[in-house]
N, C-alpha and C. Protein backbone atom coordinates (compact mmCIF):
# COMPACT_ATOMS: atom_id res chain seq x y z
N UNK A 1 -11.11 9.10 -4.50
CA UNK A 1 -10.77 9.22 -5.92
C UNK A 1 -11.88 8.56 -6.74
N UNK A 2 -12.53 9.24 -7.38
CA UNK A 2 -13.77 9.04 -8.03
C UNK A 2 -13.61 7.61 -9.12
N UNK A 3 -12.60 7.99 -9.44
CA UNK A 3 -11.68 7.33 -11.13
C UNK A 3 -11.98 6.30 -10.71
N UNK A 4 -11.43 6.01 -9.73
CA UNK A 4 -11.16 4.46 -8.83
C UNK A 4 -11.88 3.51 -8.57
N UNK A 5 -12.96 4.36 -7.44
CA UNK A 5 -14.22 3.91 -7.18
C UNK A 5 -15.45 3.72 -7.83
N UNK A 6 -15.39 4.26 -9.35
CA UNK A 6 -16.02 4.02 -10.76
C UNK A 6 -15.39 2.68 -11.14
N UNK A 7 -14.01 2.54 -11.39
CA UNK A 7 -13.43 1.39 -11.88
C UNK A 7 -13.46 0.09 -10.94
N UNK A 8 -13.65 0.25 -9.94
CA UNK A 8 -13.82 -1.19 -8.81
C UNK A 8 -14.82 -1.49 -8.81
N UNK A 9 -16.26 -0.45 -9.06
CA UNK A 9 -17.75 -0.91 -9.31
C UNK A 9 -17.81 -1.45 -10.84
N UNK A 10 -17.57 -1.09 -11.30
CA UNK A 10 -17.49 -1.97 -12.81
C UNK A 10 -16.50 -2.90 -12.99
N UNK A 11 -15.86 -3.39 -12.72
CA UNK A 11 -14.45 -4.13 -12.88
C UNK A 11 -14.21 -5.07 -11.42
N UNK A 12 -14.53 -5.01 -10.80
CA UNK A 12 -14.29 -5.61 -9.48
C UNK A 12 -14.88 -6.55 -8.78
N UNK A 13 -14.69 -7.69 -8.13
CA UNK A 13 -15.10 -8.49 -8.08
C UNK A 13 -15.00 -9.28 -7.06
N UNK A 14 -16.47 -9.11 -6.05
CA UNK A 14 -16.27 -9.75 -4.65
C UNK A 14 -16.48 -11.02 -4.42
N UNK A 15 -15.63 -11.82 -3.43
CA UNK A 15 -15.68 -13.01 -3.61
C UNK A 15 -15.86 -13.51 -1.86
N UNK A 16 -15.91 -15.22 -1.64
CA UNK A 16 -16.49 -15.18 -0.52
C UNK A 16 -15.17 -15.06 0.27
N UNK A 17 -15.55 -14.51 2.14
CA UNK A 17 -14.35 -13.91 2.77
C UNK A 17 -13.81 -12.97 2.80
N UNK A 18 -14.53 -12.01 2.15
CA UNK A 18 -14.53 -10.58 2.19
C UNK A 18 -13.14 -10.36 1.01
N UNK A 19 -13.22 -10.78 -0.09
CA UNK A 19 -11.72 -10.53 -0.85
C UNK A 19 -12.43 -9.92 -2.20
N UNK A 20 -11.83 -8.91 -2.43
CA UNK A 20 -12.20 -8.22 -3.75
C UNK A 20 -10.94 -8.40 -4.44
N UNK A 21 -11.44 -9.06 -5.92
CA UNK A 21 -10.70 -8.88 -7.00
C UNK A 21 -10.68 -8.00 -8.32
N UNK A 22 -9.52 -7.16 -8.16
CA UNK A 22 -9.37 -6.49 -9.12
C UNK A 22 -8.33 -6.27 -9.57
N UNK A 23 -8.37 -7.55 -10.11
CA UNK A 23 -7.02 -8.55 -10.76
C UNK A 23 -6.88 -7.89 -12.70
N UNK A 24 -8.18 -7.08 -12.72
CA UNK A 24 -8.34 -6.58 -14.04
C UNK A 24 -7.44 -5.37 -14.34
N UNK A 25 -6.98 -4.50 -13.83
CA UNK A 25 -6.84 -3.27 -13.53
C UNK A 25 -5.40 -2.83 -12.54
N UNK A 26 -5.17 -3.42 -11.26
CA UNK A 26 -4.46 -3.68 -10.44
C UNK A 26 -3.31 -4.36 -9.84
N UNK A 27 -3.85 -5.59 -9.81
CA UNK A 27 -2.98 -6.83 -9.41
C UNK A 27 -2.55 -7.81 -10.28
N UNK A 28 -2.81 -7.71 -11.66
CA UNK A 28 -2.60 -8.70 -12.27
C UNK A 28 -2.24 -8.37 -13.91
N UNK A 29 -3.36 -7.90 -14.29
CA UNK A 29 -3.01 -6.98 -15.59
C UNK A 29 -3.06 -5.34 -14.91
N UNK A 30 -2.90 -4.44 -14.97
CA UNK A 30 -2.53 -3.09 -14.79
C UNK A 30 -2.96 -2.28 -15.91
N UNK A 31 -3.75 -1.25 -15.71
CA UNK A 31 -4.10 -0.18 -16.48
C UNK A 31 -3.39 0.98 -16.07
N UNK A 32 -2.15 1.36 -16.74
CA UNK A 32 -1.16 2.61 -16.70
C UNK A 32 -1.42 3.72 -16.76
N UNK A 33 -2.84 3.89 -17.13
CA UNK A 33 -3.13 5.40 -17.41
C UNK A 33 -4.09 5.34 -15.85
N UNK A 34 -4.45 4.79 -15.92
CA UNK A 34 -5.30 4.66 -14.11
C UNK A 34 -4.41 4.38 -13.18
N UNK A 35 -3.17 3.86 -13.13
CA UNK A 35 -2.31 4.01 -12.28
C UNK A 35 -1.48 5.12 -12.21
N UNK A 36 -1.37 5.86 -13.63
CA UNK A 36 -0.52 7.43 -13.42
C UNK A 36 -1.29 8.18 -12.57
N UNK A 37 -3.05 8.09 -12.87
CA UNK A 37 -3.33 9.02 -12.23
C UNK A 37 -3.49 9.22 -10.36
N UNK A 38 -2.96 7.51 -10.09
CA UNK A 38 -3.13 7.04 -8.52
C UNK A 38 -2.21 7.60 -8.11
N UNK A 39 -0.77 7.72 -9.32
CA UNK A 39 0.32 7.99 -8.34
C UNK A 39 0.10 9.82 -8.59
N UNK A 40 -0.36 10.43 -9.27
CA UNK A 40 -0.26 11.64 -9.37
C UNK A 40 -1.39 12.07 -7.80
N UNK A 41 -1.64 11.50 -7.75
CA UNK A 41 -2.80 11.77 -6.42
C UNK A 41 -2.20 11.81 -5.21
N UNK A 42 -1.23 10.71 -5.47
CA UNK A 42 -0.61 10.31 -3.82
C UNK A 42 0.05 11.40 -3.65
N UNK A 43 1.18 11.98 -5.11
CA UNK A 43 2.31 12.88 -4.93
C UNK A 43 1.23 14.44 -4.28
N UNK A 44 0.06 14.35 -5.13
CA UNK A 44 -0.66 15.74 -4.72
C UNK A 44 -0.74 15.86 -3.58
N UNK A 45 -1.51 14.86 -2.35
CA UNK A 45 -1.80 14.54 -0.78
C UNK A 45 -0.55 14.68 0.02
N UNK A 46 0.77 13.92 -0.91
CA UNK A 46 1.85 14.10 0.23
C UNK A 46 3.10 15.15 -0.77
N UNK A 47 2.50 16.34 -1.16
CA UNK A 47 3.22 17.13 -2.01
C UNK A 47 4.36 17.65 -1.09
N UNK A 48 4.00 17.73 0.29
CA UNK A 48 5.32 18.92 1.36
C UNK A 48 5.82 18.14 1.85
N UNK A 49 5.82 16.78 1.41
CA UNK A 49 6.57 15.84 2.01
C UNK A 49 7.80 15.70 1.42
N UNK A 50 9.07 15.74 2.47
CA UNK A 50 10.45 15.58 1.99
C UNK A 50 10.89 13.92 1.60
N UNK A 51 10.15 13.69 0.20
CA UNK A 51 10.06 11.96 0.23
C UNK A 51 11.20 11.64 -0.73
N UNK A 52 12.41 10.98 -0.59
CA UNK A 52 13.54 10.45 -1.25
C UNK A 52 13.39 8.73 -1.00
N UNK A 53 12.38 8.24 -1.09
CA UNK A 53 12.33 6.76 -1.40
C UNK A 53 10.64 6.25 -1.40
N UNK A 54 10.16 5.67 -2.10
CA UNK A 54 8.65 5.10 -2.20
C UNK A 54 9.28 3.53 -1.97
N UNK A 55 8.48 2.80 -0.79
CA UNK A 55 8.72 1.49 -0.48
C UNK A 55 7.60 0.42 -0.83
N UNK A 56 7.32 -0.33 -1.42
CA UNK A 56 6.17 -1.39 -0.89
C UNK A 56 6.68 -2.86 -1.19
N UNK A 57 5.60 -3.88 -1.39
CA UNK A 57 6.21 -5.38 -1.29
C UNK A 57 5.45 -5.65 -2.26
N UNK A 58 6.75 -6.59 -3.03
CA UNK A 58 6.25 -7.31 -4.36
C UNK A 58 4.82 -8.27 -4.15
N UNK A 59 4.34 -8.16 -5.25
CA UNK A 59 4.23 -7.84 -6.60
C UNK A 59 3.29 -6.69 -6.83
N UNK A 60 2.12 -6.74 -5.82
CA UNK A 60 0.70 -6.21 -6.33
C UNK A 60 0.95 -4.74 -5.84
N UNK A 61 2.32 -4.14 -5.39
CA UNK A 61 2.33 -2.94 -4.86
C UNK A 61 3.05 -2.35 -5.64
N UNK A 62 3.76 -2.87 -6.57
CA UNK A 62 4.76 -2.46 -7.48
C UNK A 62 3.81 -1.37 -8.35
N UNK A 63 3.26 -2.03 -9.43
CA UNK A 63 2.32 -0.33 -10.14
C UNK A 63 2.03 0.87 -9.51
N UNK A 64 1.59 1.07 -8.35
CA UNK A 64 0.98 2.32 -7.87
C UNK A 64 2.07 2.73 -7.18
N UNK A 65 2.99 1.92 -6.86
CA UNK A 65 4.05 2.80 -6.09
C UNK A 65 5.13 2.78 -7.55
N UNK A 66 5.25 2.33 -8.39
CA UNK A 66 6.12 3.15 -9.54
C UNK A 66 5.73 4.39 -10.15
N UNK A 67 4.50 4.25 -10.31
CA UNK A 67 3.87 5.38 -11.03
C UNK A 67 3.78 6.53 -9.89
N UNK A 68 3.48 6.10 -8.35
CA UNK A 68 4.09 7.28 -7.47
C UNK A 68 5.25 7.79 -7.61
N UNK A 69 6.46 7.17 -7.91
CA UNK A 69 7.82 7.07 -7.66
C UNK A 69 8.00 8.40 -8.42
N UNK A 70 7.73 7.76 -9.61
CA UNK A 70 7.77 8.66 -11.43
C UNK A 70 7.06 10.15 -10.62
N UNK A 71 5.89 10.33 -10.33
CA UNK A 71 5.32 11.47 -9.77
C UNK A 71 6.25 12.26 -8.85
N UNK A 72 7.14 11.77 -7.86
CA UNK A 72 7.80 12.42 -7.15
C UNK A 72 9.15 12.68 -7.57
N UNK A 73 9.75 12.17 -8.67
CA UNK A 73 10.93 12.12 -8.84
C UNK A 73 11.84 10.90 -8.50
N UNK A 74 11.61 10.24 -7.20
CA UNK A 74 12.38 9.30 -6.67
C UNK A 74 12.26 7.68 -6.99
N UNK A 75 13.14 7.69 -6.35
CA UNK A 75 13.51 6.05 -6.39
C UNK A 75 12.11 5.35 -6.05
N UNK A 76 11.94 3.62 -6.35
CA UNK A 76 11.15 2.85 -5.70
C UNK A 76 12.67 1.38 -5.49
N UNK A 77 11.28 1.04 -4.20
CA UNK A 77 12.03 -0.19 -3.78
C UNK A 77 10.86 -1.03 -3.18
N UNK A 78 11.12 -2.60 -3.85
CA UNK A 78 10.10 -2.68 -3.81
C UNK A 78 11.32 -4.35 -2.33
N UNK A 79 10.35 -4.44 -1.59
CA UNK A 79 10.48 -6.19 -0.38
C UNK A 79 10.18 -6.94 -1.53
N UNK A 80 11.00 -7.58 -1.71
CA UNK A 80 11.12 -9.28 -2.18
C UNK A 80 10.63 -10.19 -1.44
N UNK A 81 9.64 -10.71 -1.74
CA UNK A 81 9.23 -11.88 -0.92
C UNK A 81 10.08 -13.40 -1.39
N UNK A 82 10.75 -13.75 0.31
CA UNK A 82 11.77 -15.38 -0.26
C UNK A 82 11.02 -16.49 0.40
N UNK A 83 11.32 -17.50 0.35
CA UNK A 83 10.83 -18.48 0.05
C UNK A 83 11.74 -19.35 1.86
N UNK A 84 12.50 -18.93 1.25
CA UNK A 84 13.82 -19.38 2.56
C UNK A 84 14.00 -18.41 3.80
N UNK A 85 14.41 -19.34 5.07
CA UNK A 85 14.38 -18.35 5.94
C UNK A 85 15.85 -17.97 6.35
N UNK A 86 16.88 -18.87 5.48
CA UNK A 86 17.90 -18.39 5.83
C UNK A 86 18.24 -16.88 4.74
N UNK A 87 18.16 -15.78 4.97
CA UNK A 87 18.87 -14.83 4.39
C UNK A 87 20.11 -14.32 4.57
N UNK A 88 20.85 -13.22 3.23
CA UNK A 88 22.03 -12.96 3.19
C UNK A 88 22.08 -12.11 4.33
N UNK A 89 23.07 -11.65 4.85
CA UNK A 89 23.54 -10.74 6.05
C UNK A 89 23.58 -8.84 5.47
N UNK A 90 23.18 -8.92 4.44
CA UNK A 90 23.01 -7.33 3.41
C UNK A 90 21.79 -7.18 3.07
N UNK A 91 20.94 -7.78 3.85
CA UNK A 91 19.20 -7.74 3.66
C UNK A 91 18.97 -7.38 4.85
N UNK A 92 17.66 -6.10 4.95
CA UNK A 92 16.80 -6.01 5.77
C UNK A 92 15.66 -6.94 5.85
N UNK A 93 15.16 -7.65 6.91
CA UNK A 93 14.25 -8.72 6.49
C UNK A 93 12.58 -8.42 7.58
N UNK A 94 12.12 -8.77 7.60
CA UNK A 94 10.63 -9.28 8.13
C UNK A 94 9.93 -10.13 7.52
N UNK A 95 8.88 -10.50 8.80
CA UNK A 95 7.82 -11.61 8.23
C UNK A 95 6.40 -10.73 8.17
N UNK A 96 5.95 -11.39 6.87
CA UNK A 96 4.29 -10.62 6.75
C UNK A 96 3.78 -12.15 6.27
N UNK A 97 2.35 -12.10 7.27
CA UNK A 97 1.28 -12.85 7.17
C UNK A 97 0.27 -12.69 6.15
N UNK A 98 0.22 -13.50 5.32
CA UNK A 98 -1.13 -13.18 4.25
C UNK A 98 -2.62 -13.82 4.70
N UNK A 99 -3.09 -12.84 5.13
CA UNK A 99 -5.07 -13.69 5.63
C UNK A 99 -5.47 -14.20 4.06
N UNK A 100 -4.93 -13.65 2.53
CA UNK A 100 -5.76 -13.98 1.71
C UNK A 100 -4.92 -15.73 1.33
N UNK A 101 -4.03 -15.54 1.39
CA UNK A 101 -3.14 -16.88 0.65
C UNK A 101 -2.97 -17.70 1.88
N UNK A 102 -3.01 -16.98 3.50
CA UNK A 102 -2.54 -17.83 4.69
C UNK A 102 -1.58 -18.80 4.63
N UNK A 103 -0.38 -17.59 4.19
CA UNK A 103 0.86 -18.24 4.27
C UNK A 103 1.66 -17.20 4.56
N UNK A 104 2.72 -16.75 5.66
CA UNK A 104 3.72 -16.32 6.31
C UNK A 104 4.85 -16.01 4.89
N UNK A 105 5.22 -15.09 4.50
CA UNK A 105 6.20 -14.47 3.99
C UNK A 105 7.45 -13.76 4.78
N UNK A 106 8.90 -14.40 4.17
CA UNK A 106 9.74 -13.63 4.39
C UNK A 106 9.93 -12.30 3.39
N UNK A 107 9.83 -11.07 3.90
CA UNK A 107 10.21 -9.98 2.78
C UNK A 107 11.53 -9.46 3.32
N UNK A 108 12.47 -9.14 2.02
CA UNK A 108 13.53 -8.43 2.19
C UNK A 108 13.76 -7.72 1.44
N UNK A 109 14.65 -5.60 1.54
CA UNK A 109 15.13 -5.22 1.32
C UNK A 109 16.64 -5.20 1.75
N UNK A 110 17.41 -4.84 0.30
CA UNK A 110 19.22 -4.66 0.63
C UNK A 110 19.49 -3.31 0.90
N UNK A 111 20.36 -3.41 2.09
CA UNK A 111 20.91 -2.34 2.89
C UNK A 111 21.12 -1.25 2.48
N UNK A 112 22.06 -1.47 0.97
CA UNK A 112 22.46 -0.93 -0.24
C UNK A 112 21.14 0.02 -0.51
N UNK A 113 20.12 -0.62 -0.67
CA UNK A 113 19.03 0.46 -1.07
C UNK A 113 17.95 1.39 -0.06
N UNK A 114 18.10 1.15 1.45
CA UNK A 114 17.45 1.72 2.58
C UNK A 114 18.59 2.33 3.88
N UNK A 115 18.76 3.50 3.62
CA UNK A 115 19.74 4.02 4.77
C UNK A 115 19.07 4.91 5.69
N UNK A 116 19.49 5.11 6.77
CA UNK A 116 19.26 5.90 7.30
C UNK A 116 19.17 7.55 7.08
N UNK A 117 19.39 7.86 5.61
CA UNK A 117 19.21 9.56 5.35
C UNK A 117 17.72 9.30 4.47
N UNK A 118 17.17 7.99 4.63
CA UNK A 118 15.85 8.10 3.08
C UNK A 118 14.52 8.54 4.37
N UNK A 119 13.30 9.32 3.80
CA UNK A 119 12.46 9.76 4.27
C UNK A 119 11.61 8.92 3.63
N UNK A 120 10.87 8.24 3.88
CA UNK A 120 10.17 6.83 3.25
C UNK A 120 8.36 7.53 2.95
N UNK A 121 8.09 6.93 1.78
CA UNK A 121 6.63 6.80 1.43
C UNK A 121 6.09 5.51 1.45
N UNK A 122 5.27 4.58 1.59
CA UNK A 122 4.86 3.36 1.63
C UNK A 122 3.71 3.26 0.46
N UNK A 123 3.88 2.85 -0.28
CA UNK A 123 2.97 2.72 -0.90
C UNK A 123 2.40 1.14 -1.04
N UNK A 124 1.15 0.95 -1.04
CA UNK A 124 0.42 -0.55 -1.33
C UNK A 124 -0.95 -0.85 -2.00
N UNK A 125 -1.49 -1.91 -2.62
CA UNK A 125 -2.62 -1.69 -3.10
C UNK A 125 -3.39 -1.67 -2.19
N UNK A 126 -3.27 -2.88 -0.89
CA UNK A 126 -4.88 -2.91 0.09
C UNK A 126 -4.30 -2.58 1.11
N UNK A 127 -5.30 -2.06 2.04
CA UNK A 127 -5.16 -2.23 3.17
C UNK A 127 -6.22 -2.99 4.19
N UNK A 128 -5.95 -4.12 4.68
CA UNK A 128 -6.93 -4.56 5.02
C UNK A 128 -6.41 -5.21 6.67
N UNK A 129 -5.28 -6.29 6.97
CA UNK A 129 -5.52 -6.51 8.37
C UNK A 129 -3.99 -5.74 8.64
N UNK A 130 -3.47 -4.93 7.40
CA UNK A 130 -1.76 -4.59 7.98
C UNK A 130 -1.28 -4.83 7.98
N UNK A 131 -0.30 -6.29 7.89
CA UNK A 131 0.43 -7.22 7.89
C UNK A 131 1.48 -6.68 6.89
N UNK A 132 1.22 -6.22 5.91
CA UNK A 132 2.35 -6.05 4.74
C UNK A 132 2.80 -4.68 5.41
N UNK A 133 2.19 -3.82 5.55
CA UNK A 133 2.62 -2.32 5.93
C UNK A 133 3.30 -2.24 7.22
N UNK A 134 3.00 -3.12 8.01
CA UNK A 134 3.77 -3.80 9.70
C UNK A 134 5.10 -3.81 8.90
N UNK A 135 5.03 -4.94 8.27
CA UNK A 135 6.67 -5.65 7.66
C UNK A 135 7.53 -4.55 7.16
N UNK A 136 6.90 -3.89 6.66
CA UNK A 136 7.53 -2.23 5.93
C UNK A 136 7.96 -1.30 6.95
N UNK A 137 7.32 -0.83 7.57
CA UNK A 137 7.75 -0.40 9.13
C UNK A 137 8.81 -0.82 9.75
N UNK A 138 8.98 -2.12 10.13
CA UNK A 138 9.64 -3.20 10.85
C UNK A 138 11.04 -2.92 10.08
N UNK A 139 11.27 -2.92 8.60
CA UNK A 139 12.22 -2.63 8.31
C UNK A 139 13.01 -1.08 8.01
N UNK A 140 11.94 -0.30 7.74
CA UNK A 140 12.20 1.22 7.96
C UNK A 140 12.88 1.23 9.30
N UNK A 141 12.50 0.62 9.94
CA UNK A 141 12.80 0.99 11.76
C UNK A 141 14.41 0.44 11.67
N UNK A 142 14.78 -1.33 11.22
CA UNK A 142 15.91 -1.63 11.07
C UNK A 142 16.83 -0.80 10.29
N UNK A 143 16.78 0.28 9.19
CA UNK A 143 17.37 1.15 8.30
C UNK A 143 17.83 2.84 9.68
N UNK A 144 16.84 2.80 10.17
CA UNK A 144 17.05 3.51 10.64
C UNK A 144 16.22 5.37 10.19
N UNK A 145 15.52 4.58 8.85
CA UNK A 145 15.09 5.48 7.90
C UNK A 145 13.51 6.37 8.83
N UNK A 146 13.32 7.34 8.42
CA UNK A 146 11.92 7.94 8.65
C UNK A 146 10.49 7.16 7.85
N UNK A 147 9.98 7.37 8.32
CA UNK A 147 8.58 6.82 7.81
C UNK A 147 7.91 8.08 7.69
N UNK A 148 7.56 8.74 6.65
CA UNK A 148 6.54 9.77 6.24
C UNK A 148 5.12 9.61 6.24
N UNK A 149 4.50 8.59 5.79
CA UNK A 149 3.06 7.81 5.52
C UNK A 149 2.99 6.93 4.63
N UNK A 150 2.31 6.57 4.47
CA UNK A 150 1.36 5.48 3.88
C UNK A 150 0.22 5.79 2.84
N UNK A 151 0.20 5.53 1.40
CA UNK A 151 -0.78 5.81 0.72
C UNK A 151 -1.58 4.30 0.52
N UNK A 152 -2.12 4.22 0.41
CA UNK A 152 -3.62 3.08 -0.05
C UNK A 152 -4.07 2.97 -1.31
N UNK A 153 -3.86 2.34 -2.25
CA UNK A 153 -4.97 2.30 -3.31
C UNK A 153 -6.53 1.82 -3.04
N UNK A 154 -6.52 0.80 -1.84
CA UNK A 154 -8.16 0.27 -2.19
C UNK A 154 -7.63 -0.30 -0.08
N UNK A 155 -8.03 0.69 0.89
CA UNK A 155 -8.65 0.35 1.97
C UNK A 155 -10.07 -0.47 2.33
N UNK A 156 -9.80 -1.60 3.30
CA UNK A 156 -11.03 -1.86 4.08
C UNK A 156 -10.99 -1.65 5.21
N UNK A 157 -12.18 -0.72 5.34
CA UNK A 157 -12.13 0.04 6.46
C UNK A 157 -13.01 -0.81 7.72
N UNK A 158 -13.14 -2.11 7.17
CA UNK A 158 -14.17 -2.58 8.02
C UNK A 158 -12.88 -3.43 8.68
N UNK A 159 -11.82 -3.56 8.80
CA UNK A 159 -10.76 -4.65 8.96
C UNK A 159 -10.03 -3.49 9.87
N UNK A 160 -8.68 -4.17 10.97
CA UNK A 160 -7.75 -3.74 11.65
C UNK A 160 -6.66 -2.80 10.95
N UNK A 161 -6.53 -2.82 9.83
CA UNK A 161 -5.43 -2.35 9.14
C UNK A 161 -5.04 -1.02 9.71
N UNK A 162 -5.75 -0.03 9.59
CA UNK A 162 -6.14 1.57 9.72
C UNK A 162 -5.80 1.64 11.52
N UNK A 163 -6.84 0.97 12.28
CA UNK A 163 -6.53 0.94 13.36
C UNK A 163 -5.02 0.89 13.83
N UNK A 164 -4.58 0.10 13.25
CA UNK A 164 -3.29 -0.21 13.97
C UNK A 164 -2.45 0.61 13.70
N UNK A 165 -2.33 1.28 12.63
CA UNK A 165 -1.58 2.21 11.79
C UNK A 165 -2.20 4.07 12.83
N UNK A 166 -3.26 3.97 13.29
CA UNK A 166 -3.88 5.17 13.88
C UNK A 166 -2.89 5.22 15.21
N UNK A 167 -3.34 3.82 15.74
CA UNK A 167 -2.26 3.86 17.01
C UNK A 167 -0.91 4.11 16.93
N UNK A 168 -0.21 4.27 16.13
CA UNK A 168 1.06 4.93 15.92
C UNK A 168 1.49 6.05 15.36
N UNK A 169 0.10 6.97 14.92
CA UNK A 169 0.35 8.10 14.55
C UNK A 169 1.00 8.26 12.94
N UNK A 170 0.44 7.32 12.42
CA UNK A 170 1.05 7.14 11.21
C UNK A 170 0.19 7.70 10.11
N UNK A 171 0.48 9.16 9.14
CA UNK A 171 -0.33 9.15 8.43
C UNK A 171 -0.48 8.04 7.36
N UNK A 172 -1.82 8.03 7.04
CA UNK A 172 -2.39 7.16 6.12
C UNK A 172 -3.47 7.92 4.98
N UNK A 173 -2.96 7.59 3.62
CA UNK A 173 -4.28 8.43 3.01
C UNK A 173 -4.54 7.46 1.84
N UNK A 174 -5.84 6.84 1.41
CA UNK A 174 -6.46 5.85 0.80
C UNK A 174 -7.28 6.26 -0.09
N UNK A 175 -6.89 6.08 -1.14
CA UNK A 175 -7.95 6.57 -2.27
C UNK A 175 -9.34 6.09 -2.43
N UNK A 176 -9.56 4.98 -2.45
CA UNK A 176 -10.90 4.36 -2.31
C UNK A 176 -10.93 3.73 -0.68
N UNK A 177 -12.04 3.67 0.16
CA UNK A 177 -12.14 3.60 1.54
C UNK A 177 -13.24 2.61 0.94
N UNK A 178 -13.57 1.02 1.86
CA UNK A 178 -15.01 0.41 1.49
C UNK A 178 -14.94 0.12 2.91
N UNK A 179 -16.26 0.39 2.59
CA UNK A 179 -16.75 0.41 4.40
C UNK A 179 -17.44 -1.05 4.47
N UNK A 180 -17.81 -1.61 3.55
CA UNK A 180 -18.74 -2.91 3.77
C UNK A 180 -18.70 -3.64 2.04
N UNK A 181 -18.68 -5.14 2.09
CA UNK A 181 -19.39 -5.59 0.76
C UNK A 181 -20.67 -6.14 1.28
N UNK A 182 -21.16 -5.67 0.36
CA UNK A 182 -23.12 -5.71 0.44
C UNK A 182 -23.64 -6.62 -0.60
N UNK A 183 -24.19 -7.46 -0.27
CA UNK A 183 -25.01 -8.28 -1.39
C UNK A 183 -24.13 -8.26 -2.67
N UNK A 184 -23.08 -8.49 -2.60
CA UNK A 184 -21.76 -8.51 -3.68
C UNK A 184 -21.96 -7.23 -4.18
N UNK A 185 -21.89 -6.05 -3.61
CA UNK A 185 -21.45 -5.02 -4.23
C UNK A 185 -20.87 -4.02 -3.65
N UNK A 186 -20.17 -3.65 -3.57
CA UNK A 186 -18.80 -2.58 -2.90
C UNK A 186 -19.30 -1.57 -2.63
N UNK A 187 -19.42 -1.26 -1.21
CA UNK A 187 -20.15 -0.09 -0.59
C UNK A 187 -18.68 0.73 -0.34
N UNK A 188 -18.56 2.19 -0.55
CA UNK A 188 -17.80 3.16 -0.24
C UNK A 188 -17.93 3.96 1.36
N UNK A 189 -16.93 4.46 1.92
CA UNK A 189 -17.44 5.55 2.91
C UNK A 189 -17.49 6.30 2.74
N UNK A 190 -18.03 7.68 3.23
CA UNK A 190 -18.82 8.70 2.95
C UNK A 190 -17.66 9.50 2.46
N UNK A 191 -16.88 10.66 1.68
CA UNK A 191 -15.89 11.18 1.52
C UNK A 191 -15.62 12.01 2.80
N UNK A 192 -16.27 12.61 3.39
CA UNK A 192 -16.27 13.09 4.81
C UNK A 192 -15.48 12.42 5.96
N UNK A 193 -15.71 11.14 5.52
CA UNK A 193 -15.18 9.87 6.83
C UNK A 193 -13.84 9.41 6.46
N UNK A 194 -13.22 10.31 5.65
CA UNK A 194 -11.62 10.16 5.15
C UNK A 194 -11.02 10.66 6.77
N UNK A 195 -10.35 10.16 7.25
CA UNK A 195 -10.32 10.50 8.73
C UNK A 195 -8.96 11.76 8.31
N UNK A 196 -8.32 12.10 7.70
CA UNK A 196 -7.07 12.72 7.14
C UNK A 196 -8.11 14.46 6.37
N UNK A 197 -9.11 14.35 6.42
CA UNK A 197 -10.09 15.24 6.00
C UNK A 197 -10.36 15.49 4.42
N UNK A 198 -9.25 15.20 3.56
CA UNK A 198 -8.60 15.34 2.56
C UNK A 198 -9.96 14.65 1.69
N UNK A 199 -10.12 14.77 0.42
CA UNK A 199 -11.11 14.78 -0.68
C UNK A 199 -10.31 13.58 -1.14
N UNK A 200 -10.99 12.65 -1.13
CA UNK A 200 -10.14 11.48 -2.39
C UNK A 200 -10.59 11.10 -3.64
């Protein structure tokens, strides 16, 4: 997605440890008209998909998977991240590891909102070692629900994320792919090397 990968080279901001911030746009303040058009993208890629729920985990996944939501018609639901490990008995729960904050999260969805008839979309901003999209899985699996794929706003393709997600046959489709940060500046992969074949 051109839009994207224009707006992360101007706006974006690599820092040491391989962490790009684009806290301008994304994660922090949100540009709505650049996020309609993320989610209008995702709905285009997974258009024949029978999708009755968009899932991801608070906070930084919430924009691109609402504005997906809005694109498809359906619901969003977003994992609550708690603080406590005792949870209610009407929560789906998992743990996701953060490499950027390196701190262990409990996330939970309520039962009430994940059943076994929802055909799930995942939506998230990064993808980088997996950890959040594991936890999403982990609870799709407890629901009993389908897993359809996985959309990406901003993949690193130089990290495990993708891998692990390949080994399970899971589609995945990522609007911006960075193959490397270079002398602080955000190298892309080739549009060809979208492994899904698909134009982003």
């Amino acid at each position: 997605m051109k839009l994207l990968e224009q707006r992360i080279r101007e706006d974006g901001q690599v820092l040491p440890g391989d962490v790009l911030k684009v806290d301008s746009f994304l994660n922090h303040q949100v540009d709505p008209e650049l996020m309609a058009e993320v989610g209008k993208e995702f709905q285009r890629h997974f258009a024949d998909q029978p999708v009755t729920k968009i899932l991801t985990v608070e906070s930084s996944g919430i924009a691109p998977a609402v504005f997906t939501g809005y694109a498809f018609k359906v619901p969003v639901v977003f994992a609550r991240k708690h603080k406590s490990v005792t949870l209610k008995e009407d929560m789906f729960t998992s743990v996701v590891y953060s490499y950027t904050k390196k701190v262990s999260n409990h996330i939970a969805i309520a039962r009430k909102f994940l059943s076994a008839d929802d055909k799930v979309l995942i939506i998230d901003d990064f993808l980088a070692n997996g950890q959040a999209v594991e936890g999403l899985i982990d609870i799709i699996n407890q629901a009993g629900a389908q897993l359809l794929g996985v959309g990406i706003v901003i993949e690193k393709t130089f990290q495990k994320g993708r891998q692990l997600l390949d080994k399970r046959d899971i589609p995945v489709y990522s609007l911006a792919r960075i193959k490397e940060f270079k002398d602080g500046q955000v190298v892309f992969t080739e549009e060809q090397e979208n492994p899904d074949g698909a134009e982003a």
